[in-house]
Protein backbone atom coordinates (compact mmCIF):
# COMPACT_ATOMS: atom_id res chain seq x y z
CA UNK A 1 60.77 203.38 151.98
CA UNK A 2 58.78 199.90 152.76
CA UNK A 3 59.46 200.44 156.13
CA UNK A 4 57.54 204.07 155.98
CA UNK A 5 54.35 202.20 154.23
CA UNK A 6 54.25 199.15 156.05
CA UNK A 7 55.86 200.08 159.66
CA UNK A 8 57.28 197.16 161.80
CA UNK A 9 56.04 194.55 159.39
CA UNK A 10 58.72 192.31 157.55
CA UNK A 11 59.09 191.66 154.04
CA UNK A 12 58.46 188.49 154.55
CA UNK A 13 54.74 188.90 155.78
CA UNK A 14 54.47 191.16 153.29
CA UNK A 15 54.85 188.84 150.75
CA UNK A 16 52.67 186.53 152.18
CA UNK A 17 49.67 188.67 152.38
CA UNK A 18 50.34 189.58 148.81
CA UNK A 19 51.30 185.92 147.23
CA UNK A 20 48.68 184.34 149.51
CA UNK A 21 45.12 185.04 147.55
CA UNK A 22 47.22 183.26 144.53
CA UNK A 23 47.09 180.43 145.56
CA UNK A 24 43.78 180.25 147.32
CA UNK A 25 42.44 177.37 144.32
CA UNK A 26 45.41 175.01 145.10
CA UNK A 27 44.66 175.42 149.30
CA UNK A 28 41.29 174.31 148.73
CA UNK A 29 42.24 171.38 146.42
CA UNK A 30 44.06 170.31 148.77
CA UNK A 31 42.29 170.95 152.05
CA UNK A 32 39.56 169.06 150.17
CA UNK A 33 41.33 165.90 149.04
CA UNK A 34 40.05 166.47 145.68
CA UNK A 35 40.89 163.34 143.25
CA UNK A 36 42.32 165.28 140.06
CA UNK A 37 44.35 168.34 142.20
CA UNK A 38 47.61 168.11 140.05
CA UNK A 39 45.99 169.62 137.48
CA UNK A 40 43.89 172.42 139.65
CA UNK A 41 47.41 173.23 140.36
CA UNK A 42 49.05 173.75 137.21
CA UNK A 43 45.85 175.59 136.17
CA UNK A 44 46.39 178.06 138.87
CA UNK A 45 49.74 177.98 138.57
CA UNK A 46 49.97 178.87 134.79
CA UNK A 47 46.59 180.65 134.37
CA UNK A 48 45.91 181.93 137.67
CA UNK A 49 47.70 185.58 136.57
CA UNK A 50 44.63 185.96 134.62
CA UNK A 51 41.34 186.66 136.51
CA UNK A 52 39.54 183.57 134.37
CA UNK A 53 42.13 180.97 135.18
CA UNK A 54 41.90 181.74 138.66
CA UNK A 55 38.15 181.77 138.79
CA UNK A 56 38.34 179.07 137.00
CA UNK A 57 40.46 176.94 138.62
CA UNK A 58 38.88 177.71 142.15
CA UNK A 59 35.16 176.79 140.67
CA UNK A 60 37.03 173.58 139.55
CA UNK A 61 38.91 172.93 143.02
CA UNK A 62 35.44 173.77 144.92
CA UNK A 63 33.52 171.44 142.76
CA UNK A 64 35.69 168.44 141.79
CA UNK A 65 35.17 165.01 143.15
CA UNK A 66 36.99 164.28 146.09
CA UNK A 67 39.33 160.91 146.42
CA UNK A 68 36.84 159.59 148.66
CA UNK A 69 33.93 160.16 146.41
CA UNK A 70 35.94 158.75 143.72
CA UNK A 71 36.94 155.78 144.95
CA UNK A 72 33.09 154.77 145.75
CA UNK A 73 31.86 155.73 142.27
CA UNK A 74 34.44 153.09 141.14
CA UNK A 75 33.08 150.60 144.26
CA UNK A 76 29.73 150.90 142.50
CA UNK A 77 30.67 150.55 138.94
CA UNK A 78 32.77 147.60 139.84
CA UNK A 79 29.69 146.07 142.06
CA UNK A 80 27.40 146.87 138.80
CA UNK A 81 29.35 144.54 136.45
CA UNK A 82 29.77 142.02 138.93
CA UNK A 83 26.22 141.52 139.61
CA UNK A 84 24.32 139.32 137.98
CA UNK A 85 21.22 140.43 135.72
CA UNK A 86 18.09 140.47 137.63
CA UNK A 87 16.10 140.04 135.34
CA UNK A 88 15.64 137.06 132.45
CA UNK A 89 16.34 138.24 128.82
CA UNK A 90 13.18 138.53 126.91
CA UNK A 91 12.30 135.53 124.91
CA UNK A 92 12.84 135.30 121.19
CA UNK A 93 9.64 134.91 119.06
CA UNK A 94 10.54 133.56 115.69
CA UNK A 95 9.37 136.66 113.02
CA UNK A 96 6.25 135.86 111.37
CA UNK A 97 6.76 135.32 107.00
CA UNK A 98 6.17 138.51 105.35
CA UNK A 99 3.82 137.96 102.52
């Protein structure tokens, strides 16, 4: 019967075309290098049946910080409290009596 609906093509590509949109979230996590992907995929992977985990988890794996981007937001923070202040701490005026 599969052969009369689908002709010459294999189950194989069949199941492809169909499995294939699944897991369009994890493809772009990983085509992107994002930093946190593990858990873009388990997102997809356990709530990507429903149409808000896979929405979800493909707004997450198109907007999440890549490694890249992640590793020099940590090169800045680190060069932040390295550096030394730049400018003096304001002096202390003794508080006048209170009468």
């Amino acid at each position: 019967m599969l052969h009369l609906l689908f002709g010459s093509m294999s189950l194989f590509t069949i199941l492809c075309i169909l499995i294939l949109p699944y897991w369009i979230p994890t493809i772009v996590a990983v085509m992107r290098h994002v930093d946190r992907k593990v858990g873009i995929i388990l997102v997809n992977f356990l709530l990507g049946w429903t149409v808000i985990g896979w929405v979800g988890s493909l707004v997450w794996a198109c907007v999440a910080e890549t490694e890249q981007q992640a590793r020099l937001r940590e090169a800045a923070y680190a060069n932040m409290a390295a550096m030394p202040q730049q400018y003096p701490a304001p002096p202390q005026h003794p508080m006048p009596p209170q009468q």
